[in-house]
Protein backbone atom coordinates (compact mmCIF):
# COMPACT_ATOMS: atom_id res chain seq x y z
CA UNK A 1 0.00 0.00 0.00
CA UNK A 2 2.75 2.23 0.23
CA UNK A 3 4.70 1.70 -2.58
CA UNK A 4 0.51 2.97 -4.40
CA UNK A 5 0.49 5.93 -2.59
CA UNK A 6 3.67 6.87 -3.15
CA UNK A 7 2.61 6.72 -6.96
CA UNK A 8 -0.28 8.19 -6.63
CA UNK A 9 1.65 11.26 -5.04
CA UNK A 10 3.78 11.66 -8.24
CA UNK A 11 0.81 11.45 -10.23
CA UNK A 12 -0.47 14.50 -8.29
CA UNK A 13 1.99 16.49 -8.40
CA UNK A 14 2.84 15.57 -12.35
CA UNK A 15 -0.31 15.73 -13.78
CA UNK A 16 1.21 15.97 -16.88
CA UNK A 17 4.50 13.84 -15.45
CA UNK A 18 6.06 12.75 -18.46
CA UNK A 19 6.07 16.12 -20.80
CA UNK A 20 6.99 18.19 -17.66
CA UNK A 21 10.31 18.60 -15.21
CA UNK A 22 9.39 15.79 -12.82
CA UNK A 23 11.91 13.18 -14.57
CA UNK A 24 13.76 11.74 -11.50
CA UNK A 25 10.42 10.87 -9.56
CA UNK A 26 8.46 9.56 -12.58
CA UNK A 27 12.01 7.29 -13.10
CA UNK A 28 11.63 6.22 -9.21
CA UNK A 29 7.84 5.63 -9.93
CA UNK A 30 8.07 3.27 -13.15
CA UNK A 31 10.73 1.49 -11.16
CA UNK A 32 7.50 0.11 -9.31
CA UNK A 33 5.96 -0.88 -12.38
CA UNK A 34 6.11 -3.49 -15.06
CA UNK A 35 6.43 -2.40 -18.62
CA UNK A 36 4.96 -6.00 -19.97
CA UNK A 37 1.22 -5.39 -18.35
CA UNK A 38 1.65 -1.70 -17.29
CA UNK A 39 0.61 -2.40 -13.44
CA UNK A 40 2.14 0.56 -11.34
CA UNK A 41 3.78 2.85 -14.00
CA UNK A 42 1.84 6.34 -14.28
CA UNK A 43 -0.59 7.22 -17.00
CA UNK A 44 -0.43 10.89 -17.67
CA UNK A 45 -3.94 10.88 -19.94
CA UNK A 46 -6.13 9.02 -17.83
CA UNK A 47 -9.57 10.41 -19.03
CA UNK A 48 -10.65 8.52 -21.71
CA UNK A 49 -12.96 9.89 -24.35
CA UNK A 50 -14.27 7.20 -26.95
CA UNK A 51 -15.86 7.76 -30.15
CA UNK A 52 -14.11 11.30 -30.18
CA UNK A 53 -14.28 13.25 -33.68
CA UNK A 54 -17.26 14.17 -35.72
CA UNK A 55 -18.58 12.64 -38.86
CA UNK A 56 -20.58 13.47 -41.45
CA UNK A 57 -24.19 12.67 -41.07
CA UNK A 58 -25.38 9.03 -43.16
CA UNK A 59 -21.63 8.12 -42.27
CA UNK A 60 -20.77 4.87 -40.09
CA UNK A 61 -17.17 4.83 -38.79
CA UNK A 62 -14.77 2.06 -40.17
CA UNK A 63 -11.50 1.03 -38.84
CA UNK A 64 -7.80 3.07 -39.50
CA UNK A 65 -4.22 2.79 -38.45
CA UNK A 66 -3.09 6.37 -38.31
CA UNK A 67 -3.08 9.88 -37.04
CA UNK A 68 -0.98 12.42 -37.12
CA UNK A 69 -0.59 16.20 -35.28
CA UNK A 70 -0.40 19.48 -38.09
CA UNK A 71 3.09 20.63 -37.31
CA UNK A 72 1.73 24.84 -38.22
CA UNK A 73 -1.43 24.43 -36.33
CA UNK A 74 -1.48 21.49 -33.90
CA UNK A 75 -4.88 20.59 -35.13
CA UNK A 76 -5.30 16.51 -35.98
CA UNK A 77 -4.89 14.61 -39.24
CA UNK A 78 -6.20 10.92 -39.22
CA UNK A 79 -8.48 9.01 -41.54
CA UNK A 80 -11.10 6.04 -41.37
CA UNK A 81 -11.57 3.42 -43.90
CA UNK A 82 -15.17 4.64 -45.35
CA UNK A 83 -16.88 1.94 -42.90
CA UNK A 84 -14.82 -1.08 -43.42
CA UNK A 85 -14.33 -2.54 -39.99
CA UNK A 86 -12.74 -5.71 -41.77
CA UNK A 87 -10.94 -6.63 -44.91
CA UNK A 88 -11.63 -9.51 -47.81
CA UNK A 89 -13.46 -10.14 -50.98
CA UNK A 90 -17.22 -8.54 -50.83
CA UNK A 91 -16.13 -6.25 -47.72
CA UNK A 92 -16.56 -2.68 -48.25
CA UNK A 93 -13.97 -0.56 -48.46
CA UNK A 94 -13.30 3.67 -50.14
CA UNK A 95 -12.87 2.04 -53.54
CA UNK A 96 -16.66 0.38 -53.28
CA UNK A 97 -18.10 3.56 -50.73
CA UNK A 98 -17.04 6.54 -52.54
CA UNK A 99 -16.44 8.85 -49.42
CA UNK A 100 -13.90 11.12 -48.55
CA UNK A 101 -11.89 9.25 -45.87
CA UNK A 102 -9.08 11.83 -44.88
CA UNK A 103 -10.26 14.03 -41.93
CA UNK A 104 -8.91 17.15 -40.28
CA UNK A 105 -10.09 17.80 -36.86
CA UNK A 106 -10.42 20.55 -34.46
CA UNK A 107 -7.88 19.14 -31.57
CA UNK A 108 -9.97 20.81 -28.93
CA UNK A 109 -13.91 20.58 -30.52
CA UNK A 110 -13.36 17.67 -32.83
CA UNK A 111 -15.02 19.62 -35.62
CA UNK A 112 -14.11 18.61 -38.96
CA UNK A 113 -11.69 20.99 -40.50
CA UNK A 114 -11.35 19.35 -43.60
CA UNK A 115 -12.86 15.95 -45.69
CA UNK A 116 -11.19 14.90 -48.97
CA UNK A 117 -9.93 11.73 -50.72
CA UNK A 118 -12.68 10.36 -52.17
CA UNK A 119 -12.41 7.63 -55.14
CA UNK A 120 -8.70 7.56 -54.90
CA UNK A 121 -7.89 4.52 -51.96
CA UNK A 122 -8.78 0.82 -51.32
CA UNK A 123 -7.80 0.95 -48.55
CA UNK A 124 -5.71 3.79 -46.42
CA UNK A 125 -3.29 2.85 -43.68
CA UNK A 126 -0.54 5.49 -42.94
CA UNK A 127 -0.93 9.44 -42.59
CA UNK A 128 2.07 11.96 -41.85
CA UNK A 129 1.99 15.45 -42.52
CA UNK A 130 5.47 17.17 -43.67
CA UNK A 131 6.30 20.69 -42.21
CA UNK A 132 4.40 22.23 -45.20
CA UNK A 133 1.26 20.96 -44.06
CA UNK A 134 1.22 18.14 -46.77
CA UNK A 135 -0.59 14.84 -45.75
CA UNK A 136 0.72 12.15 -47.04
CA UNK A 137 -0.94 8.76 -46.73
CA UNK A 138 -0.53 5.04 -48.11
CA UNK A 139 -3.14 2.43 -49.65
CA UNK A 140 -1.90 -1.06 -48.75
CA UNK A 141 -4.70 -2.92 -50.67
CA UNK A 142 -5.73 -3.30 -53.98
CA UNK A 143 -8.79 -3.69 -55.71
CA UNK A 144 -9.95 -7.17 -58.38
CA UNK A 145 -8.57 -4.67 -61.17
CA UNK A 146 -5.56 -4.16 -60.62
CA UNK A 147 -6.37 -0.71 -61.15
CA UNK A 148 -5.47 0.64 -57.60
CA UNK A 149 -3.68 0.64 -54.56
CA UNK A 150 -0.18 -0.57 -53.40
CA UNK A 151 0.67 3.46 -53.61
CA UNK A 152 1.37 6.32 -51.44
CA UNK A 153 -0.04 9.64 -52.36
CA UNK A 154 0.66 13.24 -51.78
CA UNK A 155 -1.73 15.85 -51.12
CA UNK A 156 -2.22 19.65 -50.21
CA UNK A 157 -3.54 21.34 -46.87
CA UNK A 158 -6.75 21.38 -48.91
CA UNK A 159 -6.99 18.05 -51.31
CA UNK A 160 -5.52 18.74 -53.90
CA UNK A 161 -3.29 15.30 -55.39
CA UNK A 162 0.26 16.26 -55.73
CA UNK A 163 1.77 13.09 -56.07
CA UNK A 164 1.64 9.54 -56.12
CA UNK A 165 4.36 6.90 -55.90
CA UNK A 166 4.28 3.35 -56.94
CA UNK A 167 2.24 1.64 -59.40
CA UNK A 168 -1.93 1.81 -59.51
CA UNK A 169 -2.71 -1.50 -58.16
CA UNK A 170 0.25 -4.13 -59.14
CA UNK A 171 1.75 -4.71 -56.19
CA UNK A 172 5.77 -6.00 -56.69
CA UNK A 173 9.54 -5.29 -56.05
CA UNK A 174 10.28 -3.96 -59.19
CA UNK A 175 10.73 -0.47 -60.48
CA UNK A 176 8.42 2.22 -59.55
CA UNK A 177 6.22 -0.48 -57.68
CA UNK A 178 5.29 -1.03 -54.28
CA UNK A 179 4.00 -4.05 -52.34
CA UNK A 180 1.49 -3.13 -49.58
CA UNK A 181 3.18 0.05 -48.25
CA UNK A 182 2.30 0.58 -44.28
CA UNK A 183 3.59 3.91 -43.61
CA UNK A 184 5.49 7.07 -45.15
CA UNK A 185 7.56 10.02 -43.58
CA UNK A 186 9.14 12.91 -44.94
CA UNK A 187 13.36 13.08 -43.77
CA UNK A 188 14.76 16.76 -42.43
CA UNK A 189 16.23 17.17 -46.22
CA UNK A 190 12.28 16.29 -47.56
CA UNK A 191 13.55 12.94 -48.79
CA UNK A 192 10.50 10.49 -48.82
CA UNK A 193 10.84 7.19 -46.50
CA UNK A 194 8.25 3.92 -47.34
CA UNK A 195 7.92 1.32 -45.08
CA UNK A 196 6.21 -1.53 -47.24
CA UNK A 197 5.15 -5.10 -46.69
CA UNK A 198 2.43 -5.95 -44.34
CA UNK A 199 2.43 -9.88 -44.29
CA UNK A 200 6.14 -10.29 -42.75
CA UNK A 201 4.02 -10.35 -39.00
CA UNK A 202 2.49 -13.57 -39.92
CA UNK A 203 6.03 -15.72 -40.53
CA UNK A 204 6.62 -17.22 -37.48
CA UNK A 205 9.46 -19.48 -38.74
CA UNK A 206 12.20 -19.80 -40.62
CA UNK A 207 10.57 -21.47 -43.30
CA UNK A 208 7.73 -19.31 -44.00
CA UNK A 209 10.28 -16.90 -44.08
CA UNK A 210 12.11 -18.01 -46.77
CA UNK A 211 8.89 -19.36 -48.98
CA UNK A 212 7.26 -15.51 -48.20
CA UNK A 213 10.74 -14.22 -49.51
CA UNK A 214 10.68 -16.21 -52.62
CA UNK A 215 6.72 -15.49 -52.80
CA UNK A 216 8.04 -12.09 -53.40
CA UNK A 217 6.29 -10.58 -49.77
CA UNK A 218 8.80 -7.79 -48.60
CA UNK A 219 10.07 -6.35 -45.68
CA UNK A 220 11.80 -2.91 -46.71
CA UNK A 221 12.17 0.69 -46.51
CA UNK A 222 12.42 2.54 -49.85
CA UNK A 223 13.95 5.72 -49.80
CA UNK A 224 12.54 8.75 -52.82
CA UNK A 225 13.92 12.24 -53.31
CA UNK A 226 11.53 15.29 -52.98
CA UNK A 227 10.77 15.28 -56.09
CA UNK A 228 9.86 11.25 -55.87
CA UNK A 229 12.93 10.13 -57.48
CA UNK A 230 13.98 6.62 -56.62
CA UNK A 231 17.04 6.53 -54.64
CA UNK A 232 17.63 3.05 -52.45
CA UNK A 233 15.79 0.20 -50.44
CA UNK A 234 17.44 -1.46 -47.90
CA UNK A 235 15.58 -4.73 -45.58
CA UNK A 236 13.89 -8.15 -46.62
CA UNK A 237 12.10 -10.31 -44.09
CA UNK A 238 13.88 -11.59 -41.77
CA UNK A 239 14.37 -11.17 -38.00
CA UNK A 240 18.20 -9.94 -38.15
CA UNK A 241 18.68 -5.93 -37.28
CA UNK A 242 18.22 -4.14 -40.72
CA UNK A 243 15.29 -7.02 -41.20
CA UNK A 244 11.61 -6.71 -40.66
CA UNK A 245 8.56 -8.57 -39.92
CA UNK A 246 6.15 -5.53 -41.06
CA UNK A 247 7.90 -2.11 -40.84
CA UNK A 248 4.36 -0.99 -39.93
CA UNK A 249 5.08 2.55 -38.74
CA UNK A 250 8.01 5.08 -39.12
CA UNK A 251 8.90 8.35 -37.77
CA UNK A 252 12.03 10.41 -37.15
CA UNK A 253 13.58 12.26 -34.28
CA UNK A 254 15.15 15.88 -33.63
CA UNK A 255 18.20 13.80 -33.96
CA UNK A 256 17.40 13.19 -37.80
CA UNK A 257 17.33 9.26 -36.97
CA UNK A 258 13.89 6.79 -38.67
CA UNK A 259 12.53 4.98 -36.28
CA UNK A 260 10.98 1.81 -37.57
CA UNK A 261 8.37 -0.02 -35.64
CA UNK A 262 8.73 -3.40 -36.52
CA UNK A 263 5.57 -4.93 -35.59
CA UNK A 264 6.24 -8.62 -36.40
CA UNK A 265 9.33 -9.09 -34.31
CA UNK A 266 8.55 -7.27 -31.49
CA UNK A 267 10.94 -3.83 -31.47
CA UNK A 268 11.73 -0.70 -33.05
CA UNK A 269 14.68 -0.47 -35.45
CA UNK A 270 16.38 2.97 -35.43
CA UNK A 271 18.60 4.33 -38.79
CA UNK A 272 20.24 6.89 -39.94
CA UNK A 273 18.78 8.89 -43.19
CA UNK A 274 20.72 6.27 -45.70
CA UNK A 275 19.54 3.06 -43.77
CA UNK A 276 22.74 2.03 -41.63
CA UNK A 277 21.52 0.58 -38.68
CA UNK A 278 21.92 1.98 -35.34
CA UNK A 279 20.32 0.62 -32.26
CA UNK A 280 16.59 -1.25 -31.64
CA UNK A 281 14.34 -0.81 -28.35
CA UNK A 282 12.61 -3.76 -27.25
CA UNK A 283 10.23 -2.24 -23.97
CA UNK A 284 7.55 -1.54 -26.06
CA UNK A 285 5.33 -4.91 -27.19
CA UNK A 286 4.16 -5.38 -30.49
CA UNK A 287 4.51 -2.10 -31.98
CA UNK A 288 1.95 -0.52 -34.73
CA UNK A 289 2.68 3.25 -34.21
CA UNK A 290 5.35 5.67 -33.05
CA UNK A 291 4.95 9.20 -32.13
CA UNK A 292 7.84 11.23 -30.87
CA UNK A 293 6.94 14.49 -28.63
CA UNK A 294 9.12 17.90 -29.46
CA UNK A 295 10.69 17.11 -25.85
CA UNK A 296 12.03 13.78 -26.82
CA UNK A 297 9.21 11.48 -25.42
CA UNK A 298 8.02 8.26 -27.45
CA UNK A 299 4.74 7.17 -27.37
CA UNK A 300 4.30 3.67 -29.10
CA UNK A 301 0.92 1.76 -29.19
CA UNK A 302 0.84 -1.88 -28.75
CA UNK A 303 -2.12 -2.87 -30.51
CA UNK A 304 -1.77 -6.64 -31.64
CA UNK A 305 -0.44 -7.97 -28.70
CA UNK A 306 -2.12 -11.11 -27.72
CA UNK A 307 -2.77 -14.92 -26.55
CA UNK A 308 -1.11 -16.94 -29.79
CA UNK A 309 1.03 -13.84 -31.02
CA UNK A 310 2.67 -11.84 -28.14
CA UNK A 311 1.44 -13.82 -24.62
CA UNK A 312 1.45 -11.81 -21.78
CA UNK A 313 1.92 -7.83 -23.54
CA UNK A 314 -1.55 -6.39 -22.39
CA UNK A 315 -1.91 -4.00 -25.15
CA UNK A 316 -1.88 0.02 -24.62
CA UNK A 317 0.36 3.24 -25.30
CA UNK A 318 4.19 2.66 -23.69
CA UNK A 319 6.03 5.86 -23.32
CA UNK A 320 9.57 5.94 -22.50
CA UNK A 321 12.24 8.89 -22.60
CA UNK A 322 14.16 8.90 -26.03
CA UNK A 323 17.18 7.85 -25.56
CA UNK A 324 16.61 5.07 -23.27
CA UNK A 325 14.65 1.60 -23.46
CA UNK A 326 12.87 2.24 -20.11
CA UNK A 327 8.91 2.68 -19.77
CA UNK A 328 8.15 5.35 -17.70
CA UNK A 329 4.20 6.07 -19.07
CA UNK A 330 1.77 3.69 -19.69
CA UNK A 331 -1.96 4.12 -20.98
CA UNK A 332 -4.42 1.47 -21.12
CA UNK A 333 -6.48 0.07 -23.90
CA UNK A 334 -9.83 -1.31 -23.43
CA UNK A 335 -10.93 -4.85 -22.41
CA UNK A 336 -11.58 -7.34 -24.79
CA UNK A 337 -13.44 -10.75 -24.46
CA UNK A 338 -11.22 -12.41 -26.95
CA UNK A 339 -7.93 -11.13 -25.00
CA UNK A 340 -9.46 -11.58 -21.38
CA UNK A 341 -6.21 -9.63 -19.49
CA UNK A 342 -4.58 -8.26 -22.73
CA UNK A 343 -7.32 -6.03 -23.69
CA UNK A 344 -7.02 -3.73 -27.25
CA UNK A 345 -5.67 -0.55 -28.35
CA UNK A 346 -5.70 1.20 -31.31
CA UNK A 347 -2.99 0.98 -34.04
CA UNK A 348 -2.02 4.44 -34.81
CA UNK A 349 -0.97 7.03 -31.99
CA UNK A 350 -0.75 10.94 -31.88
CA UNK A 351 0.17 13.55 -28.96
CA UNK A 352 -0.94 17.07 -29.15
CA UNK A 353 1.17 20.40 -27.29
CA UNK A 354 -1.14 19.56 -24.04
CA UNK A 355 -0.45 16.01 -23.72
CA UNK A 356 -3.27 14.51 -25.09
CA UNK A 357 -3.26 11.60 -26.58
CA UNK A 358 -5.01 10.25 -29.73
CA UNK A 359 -5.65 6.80 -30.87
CA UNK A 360 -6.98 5.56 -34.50
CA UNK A 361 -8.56 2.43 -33.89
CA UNK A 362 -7.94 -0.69 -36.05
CA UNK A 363 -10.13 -3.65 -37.04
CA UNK A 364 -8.94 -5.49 -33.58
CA UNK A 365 -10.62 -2.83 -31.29
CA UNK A 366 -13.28 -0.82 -32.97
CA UNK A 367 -15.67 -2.44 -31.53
CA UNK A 368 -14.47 -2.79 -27.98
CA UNK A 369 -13.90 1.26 -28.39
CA UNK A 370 -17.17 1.82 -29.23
CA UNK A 371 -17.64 2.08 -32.59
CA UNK A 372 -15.53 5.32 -33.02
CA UNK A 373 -12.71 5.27 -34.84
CA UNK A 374 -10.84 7.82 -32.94
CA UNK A 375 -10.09 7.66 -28.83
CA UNK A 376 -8.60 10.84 -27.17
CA UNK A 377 -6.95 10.16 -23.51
CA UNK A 378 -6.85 13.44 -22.04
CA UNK A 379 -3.76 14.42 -20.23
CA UNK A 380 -4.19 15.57 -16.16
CA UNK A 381 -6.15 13.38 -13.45
């Protein structure tokens, strides 16, 4: 009983612990704790508000993976999947529901800001928004025509297309193509970063490694100029540093390093700007998005944690100072009857200038969230 007092006293007097000066007592405090279930380590956004964000009247919400903060106005990027809450042949998804999927949101009202996108995805899975205000965003899917998807595209503030790269709907590893792209980042020089290949997560051994090698599955980040020039790839699946099982989120520091969370086997990779690799962290679970604060906190959200894939990691945000592979925040996700103590969390994870948190929920815990596509975990007690 003391050892929970004495958190709850440096949860009092940090309300907002881990993006304020209390370091050395939030340190002592996560000492208590365990990083694997989150028992005992402070969360700084405790107030949780499901089903957060508006949407358009005659409009269900569908599942996403990602949401981003403007850089210019702090206000929220994200999208949702025009109702899919699943994928497969007959499900619905923006190619067959021609709505506009890419939101803007008012960070404090969740008024929509802006709405555009419409008739151009299959299916969207990662958002970023360069210092310009440009929101970029992936389609990992393609549609029975091989007409679209398996591309990231660029757009304006407003909508308008600026660019696309890969090849409308032909997934591959050859020139100009992509194969299922999960996320995309812009580098401190404007230099374009893909991480692509979803299917890596499922190889559990060495075998299906090889066969989903020779299948032609990837496990890579491709690296454009500005301009969307091809310039190198580096990675294959494969569970060696520089390898990936899913490079299913990516984001870079003040440091100018890409952080790669590599959902499949278990970590985060970190490079340098021409893919030489540096060092991993391995305190976060099974990792499907990264968010780095201006103060040099990461927030990663565990979302796919569970019985047959990742025993034990109860899913949630982990947030640990940059530089070291040490949880000292941890947010819950919700419960889950499937996952009876593991519970589910979104997939894609944002953090505004006051410490709150956002969460885009993926097909795993829509429902248990509510229905709403978007959580917000409000920092303070």
């Amino acid at each position: 009983m003391s050892s929970s007092r004495g958190l709850l006293s440096v949860l009092t007097a940090c309300t907002v612990v881990l993006l304020s000066g209390c370091a050395g007592e939030v340190a002592e405090a996560a000492a208590m704790g365990n990083a694997i279930t989150g028992e005992g380590i402070p969360n700084p956004a405790p107030t949780v508000v499901p089903g957060w964000g508006d949407l358009p009247d005659g409009r269900n919400w569908g599942s996403t993976a990602g949401v981003d903060i403007d850089p210019n106005d702090g206000h929220v990027w994200a999208y949702e999947r025009c109702g899919a809450s699943s994928f497969g042949p007959g499900s619905l998804n923006c190619e067959n529901n021609l709505v506009d999927p890419i939101f803007k949101f008012d960070r404090n009202t969740g008024e929509v800001l802006e709405n555009f996108g419409a008739g151009i995805f299959v299916t969207p899975h990662g958002i970023h928004v360069d210092s310009d205000g440009n929101v970029w965003v992936t389609d990992f899917a393609g549609n029975a025509e091989g007409t679209k998807g398996h591309q990231v595209h660029k757009f304006s503030p407003t909508g308008e297309l600026l660019m696309s790269l890969g090849t409308a709907g032909q997934p591959g590893s050859g020139p100009g193509q992509l194969n299922q792209p999960n996320d995309v980042v812009t580098g401190p020089d404007g230099s374009i970063y893909v991480g692509d290949g979803h299917n890596g997560q499922g190889m559990t051994t060495g075998q299906a490694i090889a066969q989903g090698i020779e299948d032609g599955s990837t496990g890579r980040i491709l690296k454009y100029s500005a301009d969307g020039t091809f310039i190198k790839e580096w990675g294959q699946i494969g569970t060696n540093h520089g390898e990936f099982r899913t490079p299913h989120a990516l984001v870079f520091d003040r440091q100018g390093r890409l952080w790669v969370a590599d959902r499949g086997n278990h970590r985060i990779e970190i490079f340098d700007q021409d893919g030489n690799y540096l060092e991993s962290r391995y305190a976060f679970g099974r990792i499907s998005g990264i968010f780095i604060t201006p103060d040099d906190m990461v927030y990663a959200i565990d979302s796919e944690s569970g019985p047959t894939n990742h025993a034990n990691w109860v899913n949630g945000v982990r947030i640990a100072p940059l530089d070291e592979d040490r949880i000292v925040g941890y947010i819950p996700g919700y419960p889950h009857d499937g996952r009876p103590y593991q519970g589910a969390a979104g997939e894609g994870v944002a953090v505004d200038a006051d410490g709150n948190v956002y969460a885009a929920e993926g097909p795993n815990s829509l429902s248990w969230a509510g229905g709403g596509a978007f959580t917000k975990y409000v920092a303070g007690m």
